[in-house]
C-alpha atoms as a PDB file:
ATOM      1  CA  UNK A   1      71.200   4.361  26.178  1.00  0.00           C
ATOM      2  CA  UNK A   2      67.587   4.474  26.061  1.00  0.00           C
ATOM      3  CA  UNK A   3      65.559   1.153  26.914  1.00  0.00           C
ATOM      4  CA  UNK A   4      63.956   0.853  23.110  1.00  0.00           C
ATOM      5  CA  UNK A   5      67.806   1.619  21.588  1.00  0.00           C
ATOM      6  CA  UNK A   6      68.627  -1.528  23.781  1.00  0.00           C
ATOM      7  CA  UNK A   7      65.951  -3.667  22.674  1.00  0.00           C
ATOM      8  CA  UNK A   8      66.716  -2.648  18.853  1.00  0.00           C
ATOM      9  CA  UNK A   9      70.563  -3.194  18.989  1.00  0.00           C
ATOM     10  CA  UNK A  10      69.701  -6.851  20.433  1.00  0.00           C
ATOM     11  CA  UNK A  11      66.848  -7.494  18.138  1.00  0.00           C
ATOM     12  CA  UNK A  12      64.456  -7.055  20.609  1.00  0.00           C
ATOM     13  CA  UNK A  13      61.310  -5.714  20.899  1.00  0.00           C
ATOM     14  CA  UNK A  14      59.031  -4.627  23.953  1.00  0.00           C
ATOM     15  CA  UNK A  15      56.731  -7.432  23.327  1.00  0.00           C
ATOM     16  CA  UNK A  16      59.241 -10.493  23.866  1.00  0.00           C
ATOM     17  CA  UNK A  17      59.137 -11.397  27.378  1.00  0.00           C
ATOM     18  CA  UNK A  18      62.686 -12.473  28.797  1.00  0.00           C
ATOM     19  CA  UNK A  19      62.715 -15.532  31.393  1.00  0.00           C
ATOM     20  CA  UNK A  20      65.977 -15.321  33.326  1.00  0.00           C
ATOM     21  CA  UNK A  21      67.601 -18.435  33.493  1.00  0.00           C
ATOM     22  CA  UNK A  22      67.092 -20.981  36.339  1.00  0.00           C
ATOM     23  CA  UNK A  23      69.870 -22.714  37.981  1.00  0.00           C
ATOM     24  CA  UNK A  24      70.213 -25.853  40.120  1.00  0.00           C
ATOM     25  CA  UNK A  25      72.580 -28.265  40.894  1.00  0.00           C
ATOM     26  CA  UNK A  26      73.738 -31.311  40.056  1.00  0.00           C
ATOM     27  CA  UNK A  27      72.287 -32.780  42.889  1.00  0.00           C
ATOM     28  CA  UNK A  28      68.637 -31.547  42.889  1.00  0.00           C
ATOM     29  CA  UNK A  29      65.723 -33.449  43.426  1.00  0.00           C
ATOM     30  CA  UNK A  30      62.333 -31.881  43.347  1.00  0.00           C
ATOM     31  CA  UNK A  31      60.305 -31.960  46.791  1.00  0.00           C
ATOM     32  CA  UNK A  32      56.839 -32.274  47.899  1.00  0.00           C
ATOM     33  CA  UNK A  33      57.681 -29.538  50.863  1.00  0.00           C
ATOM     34  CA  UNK A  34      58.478 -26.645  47.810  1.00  0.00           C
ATOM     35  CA  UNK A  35      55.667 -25.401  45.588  1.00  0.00           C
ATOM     36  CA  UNK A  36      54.530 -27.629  43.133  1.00  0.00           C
ATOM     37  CA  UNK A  37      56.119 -26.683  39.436  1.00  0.00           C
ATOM     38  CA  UNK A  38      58.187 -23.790  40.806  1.00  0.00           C
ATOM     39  CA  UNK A  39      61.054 -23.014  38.533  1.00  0.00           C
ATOM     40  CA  UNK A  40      63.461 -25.007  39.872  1.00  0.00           C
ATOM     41  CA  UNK A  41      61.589 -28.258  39.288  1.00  0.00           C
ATOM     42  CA  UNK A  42      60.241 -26.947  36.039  1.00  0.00           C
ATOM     43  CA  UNK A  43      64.108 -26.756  35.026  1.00  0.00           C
ATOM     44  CA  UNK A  44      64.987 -30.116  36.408  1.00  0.00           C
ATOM     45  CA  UNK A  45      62.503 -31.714  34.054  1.00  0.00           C
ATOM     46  CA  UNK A  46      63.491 -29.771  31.092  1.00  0.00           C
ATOM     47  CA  UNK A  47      66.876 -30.975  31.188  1.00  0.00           C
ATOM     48  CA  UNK A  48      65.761 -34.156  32.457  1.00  0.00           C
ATOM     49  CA  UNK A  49      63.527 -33.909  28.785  1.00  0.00           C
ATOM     50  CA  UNK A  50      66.180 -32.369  26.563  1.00  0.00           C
ATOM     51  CA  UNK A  51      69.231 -35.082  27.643  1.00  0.00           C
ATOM     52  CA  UNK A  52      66.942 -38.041  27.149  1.00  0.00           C
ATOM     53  CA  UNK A  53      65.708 -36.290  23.605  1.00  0.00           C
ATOM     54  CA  UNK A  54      69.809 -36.037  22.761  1.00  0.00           C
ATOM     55  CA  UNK A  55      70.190 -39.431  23.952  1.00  0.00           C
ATOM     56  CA  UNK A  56      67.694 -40.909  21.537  1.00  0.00           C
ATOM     57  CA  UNK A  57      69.288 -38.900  18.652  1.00  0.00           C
ATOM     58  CA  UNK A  58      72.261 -39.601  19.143  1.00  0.00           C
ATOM     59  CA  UNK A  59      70.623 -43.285  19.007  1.00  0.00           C
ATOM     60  CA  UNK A  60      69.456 -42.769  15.562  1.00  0.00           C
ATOM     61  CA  UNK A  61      71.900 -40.844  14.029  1.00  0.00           C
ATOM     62  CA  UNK A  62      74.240 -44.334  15.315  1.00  0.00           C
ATOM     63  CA  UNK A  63      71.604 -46.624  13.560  1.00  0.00           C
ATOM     64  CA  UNK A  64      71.579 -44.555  10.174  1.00  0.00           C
ATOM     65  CA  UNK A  65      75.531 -44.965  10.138  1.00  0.00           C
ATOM     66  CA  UNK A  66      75.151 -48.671  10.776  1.00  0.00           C
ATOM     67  CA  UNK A  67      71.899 -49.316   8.194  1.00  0.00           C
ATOM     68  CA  UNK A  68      74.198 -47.213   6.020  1.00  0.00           C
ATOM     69  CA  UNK A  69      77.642 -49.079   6.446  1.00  0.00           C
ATOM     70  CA  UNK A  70      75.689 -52.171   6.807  1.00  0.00           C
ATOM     71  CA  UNK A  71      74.426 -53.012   3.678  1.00  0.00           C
ATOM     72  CA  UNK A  72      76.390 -55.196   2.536  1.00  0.00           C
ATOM     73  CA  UNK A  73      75.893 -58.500   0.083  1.00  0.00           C
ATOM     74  CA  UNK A  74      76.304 -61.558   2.504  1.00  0.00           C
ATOM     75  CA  UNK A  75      76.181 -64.837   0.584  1.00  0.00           C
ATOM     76  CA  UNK A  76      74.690 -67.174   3.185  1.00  0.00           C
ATOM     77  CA  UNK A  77      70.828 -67.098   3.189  1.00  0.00           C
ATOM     78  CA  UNK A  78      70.524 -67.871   6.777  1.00  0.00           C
ATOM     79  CA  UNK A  79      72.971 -65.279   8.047  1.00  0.00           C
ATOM     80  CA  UNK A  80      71.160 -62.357   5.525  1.00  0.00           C
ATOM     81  CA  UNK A  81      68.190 -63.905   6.842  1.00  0.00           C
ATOM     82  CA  UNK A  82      69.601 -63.167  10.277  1.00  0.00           C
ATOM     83  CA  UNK A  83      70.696 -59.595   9.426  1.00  0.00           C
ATOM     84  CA  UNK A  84      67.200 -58.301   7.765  1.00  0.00           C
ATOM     85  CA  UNK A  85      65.899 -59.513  10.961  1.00  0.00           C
ATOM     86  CA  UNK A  86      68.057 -57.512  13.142  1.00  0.00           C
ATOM     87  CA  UNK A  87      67.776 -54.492  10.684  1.00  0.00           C
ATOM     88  CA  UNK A  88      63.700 -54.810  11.231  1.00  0.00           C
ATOM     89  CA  UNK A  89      63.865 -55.007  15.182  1.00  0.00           C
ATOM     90  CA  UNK A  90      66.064 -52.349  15.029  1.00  0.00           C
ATOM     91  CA  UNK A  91      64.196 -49.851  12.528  1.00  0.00           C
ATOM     92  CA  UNK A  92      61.044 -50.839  14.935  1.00  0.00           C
ATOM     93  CA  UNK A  93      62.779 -49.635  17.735  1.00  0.00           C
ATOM     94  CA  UNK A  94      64.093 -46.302  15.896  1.00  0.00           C
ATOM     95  CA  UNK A  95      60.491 -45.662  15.445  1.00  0.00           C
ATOM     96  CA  UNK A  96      58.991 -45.881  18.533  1.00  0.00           C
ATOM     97  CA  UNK A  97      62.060 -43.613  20.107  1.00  0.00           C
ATOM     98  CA  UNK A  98      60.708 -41.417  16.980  1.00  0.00           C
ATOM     99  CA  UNK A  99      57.803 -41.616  18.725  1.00  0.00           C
ATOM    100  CA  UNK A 100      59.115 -40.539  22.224  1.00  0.00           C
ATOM    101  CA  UNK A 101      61.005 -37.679  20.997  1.00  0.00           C
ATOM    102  CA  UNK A 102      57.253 -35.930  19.784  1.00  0.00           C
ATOM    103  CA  UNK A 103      56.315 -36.978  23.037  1.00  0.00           C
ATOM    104  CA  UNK A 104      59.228 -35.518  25.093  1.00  0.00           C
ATOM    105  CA  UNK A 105      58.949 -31.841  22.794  1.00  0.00           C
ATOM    106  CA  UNK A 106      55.124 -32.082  23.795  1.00  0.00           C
ATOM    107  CA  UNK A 107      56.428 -31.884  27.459  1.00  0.00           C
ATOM    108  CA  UNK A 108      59.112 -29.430  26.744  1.00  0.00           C
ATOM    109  CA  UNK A 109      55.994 -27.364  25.230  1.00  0.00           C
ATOM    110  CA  UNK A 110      53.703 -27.845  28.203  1.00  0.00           C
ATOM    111  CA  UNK A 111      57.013 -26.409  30.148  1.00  0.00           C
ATOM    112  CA  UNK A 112      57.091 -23.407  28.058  1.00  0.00           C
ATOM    113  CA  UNK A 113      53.249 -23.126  28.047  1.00  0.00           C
ATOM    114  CA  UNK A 114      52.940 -23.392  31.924  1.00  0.00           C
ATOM    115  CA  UNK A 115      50.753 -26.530  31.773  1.00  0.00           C
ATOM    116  CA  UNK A 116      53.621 -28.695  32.913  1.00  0.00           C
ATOM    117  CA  UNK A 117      52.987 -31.302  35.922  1.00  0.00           C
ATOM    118  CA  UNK A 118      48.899 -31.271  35.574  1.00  0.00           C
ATOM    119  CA  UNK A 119      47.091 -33.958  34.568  1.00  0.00           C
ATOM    120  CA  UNK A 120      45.007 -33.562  31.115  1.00  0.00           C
ATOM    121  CA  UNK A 121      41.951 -34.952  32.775  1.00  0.00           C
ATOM    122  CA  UNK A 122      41.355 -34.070  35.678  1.00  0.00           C
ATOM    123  CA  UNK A 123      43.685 -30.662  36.361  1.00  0.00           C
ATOM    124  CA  UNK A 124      45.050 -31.667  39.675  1.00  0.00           C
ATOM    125  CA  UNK A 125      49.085 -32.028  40.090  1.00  0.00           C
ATOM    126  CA  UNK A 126      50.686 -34.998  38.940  1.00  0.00           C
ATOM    127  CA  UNK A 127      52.927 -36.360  41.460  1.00  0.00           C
ATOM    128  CA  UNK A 128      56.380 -35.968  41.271  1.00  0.00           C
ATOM    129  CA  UNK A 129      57.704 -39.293  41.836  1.00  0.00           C
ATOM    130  CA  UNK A 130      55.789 -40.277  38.853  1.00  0.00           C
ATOM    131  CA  UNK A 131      56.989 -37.270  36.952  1.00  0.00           C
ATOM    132  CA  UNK A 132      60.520 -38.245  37.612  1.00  0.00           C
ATOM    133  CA  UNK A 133      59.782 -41.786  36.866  1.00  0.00           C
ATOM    134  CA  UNK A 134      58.250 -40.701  33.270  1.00  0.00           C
ATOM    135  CA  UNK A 135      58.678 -37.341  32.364  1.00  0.00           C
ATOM    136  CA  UNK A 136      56.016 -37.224  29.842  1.00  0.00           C
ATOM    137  CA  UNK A 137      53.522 -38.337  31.854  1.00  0.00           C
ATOM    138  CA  UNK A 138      50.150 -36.508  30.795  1.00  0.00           C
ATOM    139  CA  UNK A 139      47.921 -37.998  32.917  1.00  0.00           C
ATOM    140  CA  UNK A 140      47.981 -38.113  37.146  1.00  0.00           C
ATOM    141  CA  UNK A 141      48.525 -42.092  38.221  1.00  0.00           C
ATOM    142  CA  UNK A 142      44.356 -42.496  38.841  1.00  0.00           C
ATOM    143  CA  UNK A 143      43.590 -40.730  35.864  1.00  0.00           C
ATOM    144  CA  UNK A 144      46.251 -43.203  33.692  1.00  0.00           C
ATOM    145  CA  UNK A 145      44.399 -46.630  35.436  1.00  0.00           C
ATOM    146  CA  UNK A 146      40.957 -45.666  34.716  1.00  0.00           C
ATOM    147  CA  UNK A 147      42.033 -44.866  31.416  1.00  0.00           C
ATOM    148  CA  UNK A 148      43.673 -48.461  30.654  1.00  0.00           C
ATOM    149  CA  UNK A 149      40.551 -49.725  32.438  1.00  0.00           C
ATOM    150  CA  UNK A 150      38.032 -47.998  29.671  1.00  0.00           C
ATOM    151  CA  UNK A 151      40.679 -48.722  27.216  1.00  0.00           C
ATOM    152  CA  UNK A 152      40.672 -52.599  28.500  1.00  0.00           C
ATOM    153  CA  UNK A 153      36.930 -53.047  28.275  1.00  0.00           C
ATOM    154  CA  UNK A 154      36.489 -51.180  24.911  1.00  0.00           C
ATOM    155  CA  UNK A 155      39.234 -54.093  23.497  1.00  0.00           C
ATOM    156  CA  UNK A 156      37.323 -57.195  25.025  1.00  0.00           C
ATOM    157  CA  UNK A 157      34.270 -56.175  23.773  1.00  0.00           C
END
């Protein structure tokens, strides 16, 4: 079978660029000794990315069942008072994980995109530890401190 009956009876065309899939273990922990963003630590942070994004959904899709099979006429005042409250707090919360999850595809872009792991300002490698710590990080630890510095002294002002 010729290579471009191959690609046609797939769907394929010569164009599309196939990445071969990357496996690690259970146990892996990117190093500082391998080179930095190799595929092996560029696959550790995507699933690192993609379980915390199912985690959050699976978050929300929990709070629409309960906003859904919680409303509910409850005659005390204090104790609807009570519940509105807890409905806010928790609709606050929903949003900000909203939040994260653009956040979290923006990294699983800047995966795809090769950009992964640098910081936005400055270029240079983001450390790891921090990258493991918060997976979204854009910005190397200097570059995120002078930032909230500026950011600090442009709200006193």
């Amino acid at each position: 079978m010729s290579k471009d009956i191959a690609l046609a009876k797939f769907g394929l065309d010569e164009g599309i660029e196939m990445k071969a899939e990357t496996f690690i273990s259970g146990d892996y922990r990117p190093a500082e000794d391998e080179p930095f963003m190799n595929d092996k630590q560029l696959e550790y942070f995507r699933r690192k990315l993609l379980n915390w994004k199912a985690e959050l959904l699976s978050d929300t899709r929990d709070t629409i069942e309960g906003l859904q099979d919680g409303t509910r006429n409850i005659p005390d005042v204090a104790d609807r008072a009570s519940e509105e409250t807890d409905r806010a707090l928790e609709l606050r919360t929903r949003d900000r994980q909203r939040k994260l999850v653009a956040k979290i595809d923006s990294a699983l872009r800047r995966i795809d995109e090769g950009e992964y792991g640098y910081c936005d300002v400055t270029g240079e490698p983001i450390s790891l530890k921090r990258l493991d710590a918060r997976p979204i990080a854009t910005m190397s630890l200097e570059a995120q401190e002078r930032h909230e510095r500026r950011e600090k002294v442009h709200r006193d002002d």
